[in-house]
N, C-alpha and C. Protein backbone atom coordinates (compact mmCIF):
# COMPACT_ATOMS: atom_id res chain seq x y z
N UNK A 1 42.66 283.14 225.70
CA UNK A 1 42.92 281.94 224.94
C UNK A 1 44.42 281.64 224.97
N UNK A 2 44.81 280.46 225.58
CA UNK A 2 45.77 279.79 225.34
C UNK A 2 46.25 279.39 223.88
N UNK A 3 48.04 279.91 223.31
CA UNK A 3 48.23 279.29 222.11
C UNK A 3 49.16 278.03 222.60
N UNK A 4 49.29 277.00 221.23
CA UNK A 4 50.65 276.56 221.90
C UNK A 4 52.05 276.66 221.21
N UNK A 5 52.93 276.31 221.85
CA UNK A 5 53.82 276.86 220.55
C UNK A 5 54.17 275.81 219.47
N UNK A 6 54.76 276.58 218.69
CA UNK A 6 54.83 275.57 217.00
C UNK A 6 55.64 274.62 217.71
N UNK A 7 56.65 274.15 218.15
CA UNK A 7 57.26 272.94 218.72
C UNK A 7 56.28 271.99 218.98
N UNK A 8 55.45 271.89 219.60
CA UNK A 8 54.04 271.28 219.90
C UNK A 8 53.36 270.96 219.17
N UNK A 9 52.42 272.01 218.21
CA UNK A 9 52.26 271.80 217.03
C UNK A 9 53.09 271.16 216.22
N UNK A 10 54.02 271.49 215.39
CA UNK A 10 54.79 270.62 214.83
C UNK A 10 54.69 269.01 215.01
N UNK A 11 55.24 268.42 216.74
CA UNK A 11 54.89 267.54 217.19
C UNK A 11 53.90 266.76 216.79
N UNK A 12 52.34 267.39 217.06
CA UNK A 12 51.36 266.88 216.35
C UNK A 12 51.43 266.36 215.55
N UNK A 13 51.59 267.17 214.24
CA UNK A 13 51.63 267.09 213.13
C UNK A 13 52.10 265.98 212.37
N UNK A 14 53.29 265.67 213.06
CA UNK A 14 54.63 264.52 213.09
C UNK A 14 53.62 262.95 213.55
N UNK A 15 53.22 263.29 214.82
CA UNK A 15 52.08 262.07 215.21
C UNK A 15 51.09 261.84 214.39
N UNK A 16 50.56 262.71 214.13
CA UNK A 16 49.41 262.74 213.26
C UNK A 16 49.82 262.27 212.13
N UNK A 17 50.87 262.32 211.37
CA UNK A 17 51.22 261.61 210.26
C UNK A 17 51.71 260.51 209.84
N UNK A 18 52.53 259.99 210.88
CA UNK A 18 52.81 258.65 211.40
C UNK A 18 51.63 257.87 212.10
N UNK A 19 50.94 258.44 212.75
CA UNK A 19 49.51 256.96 212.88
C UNK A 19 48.88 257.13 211.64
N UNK A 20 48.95 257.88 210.31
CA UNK A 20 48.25 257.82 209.66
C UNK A 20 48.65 256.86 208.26
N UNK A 21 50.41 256.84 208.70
CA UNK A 21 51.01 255.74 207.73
C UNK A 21 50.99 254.57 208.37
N UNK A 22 51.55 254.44 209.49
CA UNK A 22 51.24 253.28 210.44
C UNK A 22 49.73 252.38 210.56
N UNK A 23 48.68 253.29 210.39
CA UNK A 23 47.53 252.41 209.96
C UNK A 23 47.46 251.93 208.68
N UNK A 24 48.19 252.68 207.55
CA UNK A 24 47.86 252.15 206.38
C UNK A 24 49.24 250.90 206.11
N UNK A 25 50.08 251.20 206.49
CA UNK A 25 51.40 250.47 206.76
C UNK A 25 52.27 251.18 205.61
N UNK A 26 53.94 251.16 205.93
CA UNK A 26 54.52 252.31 205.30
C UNK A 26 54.55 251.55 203.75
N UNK A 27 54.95 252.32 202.42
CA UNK A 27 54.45 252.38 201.52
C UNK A 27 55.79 251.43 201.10
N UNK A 28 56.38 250.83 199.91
CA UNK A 28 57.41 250.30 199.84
C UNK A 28 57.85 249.50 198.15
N UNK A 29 58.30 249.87 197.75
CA UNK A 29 59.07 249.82 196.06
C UNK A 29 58.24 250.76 195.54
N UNK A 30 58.80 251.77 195.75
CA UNK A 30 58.25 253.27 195.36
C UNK A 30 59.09 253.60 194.42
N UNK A 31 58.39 254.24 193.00
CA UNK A 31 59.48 254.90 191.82
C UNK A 31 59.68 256.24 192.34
N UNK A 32 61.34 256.32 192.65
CA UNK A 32 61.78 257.57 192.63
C UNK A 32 60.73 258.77 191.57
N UNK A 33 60.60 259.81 192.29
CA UNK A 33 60.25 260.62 191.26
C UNK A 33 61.01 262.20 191.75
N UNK A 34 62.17 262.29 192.61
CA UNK A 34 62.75 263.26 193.11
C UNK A 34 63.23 264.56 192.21
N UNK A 35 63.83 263.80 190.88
CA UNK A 35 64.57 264.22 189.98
C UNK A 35 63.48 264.87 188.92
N UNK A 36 62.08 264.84 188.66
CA UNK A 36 61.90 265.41 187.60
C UNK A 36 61.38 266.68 187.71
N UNK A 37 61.38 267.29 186.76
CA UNK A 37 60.81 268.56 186.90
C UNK A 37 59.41 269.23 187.17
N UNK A 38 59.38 269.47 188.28
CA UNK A 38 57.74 270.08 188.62
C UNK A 38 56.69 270.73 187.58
N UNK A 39 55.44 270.23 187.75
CA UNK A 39 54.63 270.82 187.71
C UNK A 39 54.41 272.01 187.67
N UNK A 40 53.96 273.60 187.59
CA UNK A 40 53.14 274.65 188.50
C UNK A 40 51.88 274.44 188.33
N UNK A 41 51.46 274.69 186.87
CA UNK A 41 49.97 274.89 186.04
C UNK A 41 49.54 273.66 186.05
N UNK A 42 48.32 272.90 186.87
CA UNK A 42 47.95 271.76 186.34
C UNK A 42 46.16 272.22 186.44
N UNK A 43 46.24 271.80 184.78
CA UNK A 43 44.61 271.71 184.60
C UNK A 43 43.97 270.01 185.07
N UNK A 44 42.95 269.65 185.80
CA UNK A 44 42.35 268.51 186.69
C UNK A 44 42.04 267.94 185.25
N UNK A 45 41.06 268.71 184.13
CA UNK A 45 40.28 267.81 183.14
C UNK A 45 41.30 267.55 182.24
N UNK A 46 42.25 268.69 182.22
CA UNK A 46 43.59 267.76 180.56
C UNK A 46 44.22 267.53 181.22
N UNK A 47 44.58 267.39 182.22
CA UNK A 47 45.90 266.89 182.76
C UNK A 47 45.11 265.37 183.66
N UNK A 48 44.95 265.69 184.68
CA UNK A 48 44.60 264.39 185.37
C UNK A 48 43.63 263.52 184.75
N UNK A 49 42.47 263.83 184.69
CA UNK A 49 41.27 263.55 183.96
C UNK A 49 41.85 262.76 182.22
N UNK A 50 42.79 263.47 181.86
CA UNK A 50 43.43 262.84 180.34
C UNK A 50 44.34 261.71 180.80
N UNK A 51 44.91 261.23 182.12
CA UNK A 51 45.39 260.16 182.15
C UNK A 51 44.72 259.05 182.74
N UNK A 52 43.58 259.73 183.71
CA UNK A 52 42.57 258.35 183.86
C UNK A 52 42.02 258.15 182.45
N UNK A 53 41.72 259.00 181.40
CA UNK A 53 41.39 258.40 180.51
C UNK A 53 42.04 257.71 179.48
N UNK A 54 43.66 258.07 179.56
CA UNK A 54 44.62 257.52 178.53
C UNK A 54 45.87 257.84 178.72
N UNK A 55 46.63 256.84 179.81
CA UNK A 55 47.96 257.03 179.99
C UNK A 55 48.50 256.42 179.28
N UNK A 56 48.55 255.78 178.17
CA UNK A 56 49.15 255.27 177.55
C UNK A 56 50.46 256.21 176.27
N UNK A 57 51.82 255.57 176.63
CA UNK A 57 52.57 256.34 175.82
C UNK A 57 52.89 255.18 174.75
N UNK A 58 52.50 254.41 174.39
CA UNK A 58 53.32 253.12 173.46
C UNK A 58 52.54 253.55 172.02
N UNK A 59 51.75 254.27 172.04
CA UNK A 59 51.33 254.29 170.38
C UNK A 59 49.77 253.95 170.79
N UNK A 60 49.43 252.73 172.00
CA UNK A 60 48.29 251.91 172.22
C UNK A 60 47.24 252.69 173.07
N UNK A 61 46.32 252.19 173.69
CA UNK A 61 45.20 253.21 174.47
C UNK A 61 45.01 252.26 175.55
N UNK A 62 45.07 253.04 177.01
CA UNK A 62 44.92 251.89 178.20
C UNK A 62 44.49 253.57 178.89
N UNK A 63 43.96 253.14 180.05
CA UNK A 63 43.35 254.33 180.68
C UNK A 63 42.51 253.50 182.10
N UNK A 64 43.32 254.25 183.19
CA UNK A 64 42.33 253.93 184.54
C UNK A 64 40.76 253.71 184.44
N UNK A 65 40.04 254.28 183.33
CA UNK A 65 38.79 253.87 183.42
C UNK A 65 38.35 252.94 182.34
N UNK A 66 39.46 252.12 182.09
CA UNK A 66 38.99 250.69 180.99
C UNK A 66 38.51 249.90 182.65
N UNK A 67 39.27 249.89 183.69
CA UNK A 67 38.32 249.56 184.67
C UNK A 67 37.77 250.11 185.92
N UNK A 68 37.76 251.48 186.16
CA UNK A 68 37.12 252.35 187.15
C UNK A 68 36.24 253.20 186.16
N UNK A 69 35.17 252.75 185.88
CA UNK A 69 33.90 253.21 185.54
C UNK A 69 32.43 252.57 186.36
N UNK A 70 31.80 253.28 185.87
CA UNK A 70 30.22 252.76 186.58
C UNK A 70 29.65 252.03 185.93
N UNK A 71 29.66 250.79 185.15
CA UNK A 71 29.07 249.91 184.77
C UNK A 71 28.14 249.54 185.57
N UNK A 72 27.04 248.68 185.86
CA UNK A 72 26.31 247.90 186.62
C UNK A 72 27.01 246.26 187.04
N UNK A 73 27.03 246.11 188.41
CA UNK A 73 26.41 246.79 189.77
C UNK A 73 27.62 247.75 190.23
N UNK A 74 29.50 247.92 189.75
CA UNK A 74 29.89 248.56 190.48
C UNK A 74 31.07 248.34 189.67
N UNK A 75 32.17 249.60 189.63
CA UNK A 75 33.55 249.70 189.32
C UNK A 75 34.16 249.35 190.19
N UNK A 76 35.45 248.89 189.28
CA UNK A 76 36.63 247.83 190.09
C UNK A 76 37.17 249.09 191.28
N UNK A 77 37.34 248.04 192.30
CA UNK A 77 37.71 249.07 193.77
C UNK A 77 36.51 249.70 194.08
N UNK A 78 35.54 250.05 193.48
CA UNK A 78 34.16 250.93 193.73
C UNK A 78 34.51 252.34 193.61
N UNK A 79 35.45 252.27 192.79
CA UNK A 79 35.93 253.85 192.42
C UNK A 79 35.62 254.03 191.14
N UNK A 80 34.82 255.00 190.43
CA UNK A 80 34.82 255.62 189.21
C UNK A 80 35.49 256.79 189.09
N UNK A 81 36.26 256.53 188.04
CA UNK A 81 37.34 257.66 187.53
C UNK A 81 36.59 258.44 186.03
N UNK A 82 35.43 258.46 185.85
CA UNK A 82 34.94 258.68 184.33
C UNK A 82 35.27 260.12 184.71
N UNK A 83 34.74 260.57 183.65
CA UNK A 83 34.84 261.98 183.37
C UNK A 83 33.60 262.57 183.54
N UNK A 84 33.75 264.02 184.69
CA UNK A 84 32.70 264.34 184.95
C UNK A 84 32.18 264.15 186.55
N UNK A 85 32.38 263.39 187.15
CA UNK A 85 32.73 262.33 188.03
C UNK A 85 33.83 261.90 189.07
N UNK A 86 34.85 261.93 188.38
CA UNK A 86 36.21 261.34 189.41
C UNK A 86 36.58 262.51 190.22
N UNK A 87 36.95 264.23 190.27
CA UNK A 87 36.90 264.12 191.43
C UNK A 87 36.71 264.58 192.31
N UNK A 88 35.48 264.28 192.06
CA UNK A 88 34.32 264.32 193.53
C UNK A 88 34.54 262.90 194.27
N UNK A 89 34.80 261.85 193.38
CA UNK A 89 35.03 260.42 194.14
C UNK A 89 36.58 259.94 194.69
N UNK A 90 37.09 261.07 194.36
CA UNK A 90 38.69 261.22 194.99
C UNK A 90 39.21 262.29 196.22
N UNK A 91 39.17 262.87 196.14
CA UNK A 91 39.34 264.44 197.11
C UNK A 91 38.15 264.22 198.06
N UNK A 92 39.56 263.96 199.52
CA UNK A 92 38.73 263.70 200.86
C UNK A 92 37.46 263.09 201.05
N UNK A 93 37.65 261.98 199.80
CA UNK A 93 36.82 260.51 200.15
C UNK A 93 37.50 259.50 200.67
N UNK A 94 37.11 258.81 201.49
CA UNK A 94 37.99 257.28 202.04
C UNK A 94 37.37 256.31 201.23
N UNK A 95 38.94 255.66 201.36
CA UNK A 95 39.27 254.51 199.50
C UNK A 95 38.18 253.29 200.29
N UNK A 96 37.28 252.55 199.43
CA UNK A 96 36.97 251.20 199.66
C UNK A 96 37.57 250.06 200.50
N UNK A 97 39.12 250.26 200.11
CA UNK A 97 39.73 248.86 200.73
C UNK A 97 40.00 249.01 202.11
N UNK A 98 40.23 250.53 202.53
CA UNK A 98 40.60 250.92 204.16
C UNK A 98 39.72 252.26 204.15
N UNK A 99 38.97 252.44 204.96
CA UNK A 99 38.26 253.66 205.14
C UNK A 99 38.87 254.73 205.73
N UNK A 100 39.90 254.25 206.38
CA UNK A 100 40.63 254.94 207.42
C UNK A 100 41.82 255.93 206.64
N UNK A 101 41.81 255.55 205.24
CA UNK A 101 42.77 256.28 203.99
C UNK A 101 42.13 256.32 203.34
N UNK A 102 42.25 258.36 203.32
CA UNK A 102 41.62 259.15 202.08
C UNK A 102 42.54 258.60 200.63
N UNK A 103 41.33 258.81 199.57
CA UNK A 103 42.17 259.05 198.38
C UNK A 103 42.96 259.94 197.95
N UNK A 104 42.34 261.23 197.95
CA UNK A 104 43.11 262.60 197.67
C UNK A 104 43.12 263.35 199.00
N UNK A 105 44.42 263.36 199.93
CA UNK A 105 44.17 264.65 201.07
C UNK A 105 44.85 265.93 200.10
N UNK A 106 44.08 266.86 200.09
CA UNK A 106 45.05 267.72 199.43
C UNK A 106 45.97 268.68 200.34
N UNK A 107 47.04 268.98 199.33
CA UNK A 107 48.35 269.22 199.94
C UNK A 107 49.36 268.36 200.71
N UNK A 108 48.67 266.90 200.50
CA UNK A 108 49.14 265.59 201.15
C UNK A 108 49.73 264.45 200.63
N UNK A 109 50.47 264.61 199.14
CA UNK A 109 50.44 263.40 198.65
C UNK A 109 51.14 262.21 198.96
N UNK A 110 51.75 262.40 200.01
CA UNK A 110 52.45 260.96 200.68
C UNK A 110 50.87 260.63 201.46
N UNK A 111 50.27 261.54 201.78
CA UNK A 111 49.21 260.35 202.81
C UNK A 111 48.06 260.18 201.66
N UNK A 112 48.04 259.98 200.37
CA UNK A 112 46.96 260.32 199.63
C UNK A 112 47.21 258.75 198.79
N UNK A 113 46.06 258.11 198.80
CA UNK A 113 46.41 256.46 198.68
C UNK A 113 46.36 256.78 197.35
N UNK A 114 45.52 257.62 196.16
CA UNK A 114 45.90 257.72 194.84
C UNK A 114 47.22 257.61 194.52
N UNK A 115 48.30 258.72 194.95
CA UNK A 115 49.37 258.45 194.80
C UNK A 115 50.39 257.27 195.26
N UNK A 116 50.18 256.99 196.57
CA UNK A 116 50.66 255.60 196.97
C UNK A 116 50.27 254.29 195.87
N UNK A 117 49.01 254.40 195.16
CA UNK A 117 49.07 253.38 194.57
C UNK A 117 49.71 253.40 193.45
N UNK A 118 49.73 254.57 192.48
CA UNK A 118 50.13 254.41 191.43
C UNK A 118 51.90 254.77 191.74
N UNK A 119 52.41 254.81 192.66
CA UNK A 119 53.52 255.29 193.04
C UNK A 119 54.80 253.71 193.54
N UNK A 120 53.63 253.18 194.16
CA UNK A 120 54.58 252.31 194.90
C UNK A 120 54.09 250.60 194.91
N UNK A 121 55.03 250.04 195.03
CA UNK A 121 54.79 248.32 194.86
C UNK A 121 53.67 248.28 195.83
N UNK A 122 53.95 248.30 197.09
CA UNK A 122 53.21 248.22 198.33
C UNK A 122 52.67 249.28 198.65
N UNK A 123 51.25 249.64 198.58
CA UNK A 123 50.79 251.18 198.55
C UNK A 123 50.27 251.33 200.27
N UNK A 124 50.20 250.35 200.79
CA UNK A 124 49.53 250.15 202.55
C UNK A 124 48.10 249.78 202.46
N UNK A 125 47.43 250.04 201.09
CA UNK A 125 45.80 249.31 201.21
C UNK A 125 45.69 248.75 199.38
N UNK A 126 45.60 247.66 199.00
CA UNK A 126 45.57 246.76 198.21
C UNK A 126 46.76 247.05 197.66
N UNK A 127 46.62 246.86 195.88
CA UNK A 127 48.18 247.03 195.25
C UNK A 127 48.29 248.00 194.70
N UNK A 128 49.33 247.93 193.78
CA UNK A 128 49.83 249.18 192.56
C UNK A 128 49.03 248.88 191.94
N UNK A 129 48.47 250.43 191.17
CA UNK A 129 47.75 250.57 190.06
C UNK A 129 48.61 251.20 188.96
N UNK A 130 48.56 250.99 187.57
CA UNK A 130 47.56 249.88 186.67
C UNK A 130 47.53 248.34 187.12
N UNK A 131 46.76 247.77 187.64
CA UNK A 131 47.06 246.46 188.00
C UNK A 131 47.82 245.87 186.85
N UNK A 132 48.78 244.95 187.55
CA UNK A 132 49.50 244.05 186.37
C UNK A 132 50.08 244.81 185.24
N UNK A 133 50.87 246.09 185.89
CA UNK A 133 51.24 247.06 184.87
C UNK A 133 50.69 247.04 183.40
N UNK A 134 49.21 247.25 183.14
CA UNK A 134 48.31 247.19 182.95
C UNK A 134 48.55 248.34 181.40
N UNK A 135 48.53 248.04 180.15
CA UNK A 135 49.04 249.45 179.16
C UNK A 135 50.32 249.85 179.31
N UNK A 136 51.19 249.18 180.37
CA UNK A 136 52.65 249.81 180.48
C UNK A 136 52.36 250.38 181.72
N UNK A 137 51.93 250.86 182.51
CA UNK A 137 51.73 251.26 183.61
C UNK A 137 51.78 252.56 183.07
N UNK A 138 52.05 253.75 184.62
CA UNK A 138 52.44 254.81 184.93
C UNK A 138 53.71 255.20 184.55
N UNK A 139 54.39 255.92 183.51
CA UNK A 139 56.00 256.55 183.49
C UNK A 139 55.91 257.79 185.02
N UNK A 140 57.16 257.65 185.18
CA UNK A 140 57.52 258.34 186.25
C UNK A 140 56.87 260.00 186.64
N UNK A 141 57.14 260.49 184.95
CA UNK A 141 56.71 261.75 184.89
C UNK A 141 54.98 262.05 185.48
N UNK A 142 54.39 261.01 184.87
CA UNK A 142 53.09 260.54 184.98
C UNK A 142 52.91 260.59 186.63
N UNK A 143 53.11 260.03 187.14
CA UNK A 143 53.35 260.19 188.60
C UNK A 143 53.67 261.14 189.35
N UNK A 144 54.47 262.03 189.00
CA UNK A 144 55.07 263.01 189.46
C UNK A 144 53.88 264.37 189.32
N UNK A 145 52.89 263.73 187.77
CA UNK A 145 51.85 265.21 188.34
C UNK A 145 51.09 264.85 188.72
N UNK A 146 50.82 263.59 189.45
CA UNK A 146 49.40 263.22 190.28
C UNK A 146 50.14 263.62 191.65
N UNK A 147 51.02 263.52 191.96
CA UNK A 147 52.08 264.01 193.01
C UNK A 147 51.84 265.53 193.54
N UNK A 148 51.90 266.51 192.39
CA UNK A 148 52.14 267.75 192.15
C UNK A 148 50.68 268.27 192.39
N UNK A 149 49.60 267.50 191.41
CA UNK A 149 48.44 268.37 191.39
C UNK A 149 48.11 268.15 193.36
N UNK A 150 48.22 266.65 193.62
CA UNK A 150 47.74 266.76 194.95
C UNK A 150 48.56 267.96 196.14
N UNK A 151 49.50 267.80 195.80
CA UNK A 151 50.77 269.37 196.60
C UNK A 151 50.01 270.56 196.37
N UNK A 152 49.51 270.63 195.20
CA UNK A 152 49.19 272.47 194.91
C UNK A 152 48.10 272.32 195.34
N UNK A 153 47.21 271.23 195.83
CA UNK A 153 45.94 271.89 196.55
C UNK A 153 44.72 270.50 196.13
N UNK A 154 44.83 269.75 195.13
CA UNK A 154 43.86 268.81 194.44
C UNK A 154 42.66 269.57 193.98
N UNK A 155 43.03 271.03 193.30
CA UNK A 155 41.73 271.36 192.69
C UNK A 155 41.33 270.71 191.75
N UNK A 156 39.71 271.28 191.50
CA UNK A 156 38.90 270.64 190.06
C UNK A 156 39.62 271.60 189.15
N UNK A 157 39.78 272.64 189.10
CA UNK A 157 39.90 273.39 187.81
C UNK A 157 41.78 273.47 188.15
N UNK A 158 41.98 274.67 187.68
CA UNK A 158 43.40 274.61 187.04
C UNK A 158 44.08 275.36 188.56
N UNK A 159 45.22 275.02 188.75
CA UNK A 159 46.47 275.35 189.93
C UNK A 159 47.54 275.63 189.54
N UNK A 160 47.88 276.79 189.77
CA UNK A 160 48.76 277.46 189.42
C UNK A 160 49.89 278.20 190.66
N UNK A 161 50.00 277.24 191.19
CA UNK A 161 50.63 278.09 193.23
C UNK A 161 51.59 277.52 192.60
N UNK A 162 52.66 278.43 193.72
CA UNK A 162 54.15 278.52 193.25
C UNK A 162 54.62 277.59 194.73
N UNK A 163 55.68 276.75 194.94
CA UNK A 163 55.45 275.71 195.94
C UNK A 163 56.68 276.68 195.98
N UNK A 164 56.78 276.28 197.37
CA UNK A 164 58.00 277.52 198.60
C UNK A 164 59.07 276.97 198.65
N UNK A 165 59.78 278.17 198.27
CA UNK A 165 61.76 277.90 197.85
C UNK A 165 61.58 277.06 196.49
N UNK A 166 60.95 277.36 195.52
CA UNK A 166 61.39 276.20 194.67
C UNK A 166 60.60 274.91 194.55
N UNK A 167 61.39 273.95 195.34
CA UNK A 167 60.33 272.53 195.21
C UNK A 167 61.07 271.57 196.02
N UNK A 168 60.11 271.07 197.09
CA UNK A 168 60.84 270.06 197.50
C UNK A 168 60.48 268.67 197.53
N UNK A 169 61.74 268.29 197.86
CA UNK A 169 61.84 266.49 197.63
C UNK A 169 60.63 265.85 197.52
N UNK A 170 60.63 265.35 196.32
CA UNK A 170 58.97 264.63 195.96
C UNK A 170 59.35 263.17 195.77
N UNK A 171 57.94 262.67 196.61
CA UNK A 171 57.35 260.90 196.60
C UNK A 171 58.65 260.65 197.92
N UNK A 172 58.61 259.40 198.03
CA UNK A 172 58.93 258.31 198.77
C UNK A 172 60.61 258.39 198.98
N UNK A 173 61.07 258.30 200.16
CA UNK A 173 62.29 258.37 200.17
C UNK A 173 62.86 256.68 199.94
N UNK A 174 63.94 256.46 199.02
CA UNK A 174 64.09 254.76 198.60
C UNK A 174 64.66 254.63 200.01
């Protein structure tokens, strides 16, 4: 068996990630999130799962699933975020609007359209979510662990990996 060497690989990797932004188109008015402090421990049901159900910091209640639920005939985007549910309909499913972009790749969150949307003006397949900064939108921090949980792996239950050297440069370069 022939190997090849990591230069090559690497290479790939590099291609492979660029036709994969290039189909979705590159991402663009992205909130810095470089500066805050990482994640390690993220539980999926209190942590992620508690902000599709209520990101709201103003005192008020707004939550990704006032409109990604399963009502009859179908949730907005055709994504349900309920509880119980979301994510199995996130992690290495392809989003409604482009099939060709997963929602959650894990260990991927620049190619992971969850984060692109709630991350950036121009996400490469429809818009930013909360639509119409929607409850106040997403705070930065907020972002930064949908960022994080997708880095440590996008488990259901709790992640606890230690990311190598420390932590590096997270979300979108401005």
């Amino acid at each position: 068996m022939r190997t090849r060497p990591a230069s090559a690989v690497a290479t790939g990797i590099v291609l492979a990630l660029a036709a994969t932004l290039a189909h979705a188109g590159a991402p663009q008015g992205c909130t810095r999130i470089a500066d805050i402090p990482p994640n390690y421990a993220i539980s999926y049901g209190a942590a992620l799962q508690g902000l599709f159900d209520d990101y709201a910091t103003n005192g008020g209640s707004a939550g990704c699933v006032d409109c990604h639920f399963a009502p009859p005939p179908m949730p907005s985007g055709e994504l349900d975020l309920s509880a119980g549910v979301s994510w199995g309909h996130l992690v290495g499913v392809p989003s409604a609007e482009d099939p060709g972009i997963l929602y959650v790749v894990p260990g991927r969150p620049q190619e992971s359209l969850l984060f692109r949307k709630v991350n950036c003006d121009t996400p490469g397949a429809g818009a930013r979510m909360p639509l119409d900064n929607y409850g106040g939108g997403l705070l930065p921090e907020q972002q930064a662990l949908i960022y994080d949980w997708i880095a440590n792996g996008a488990l259901p239950g709790t992640s606890n990996t230690v990311f190598r050297d420390g932590f590096e440069i997270r979300g979108f370069v401005p």
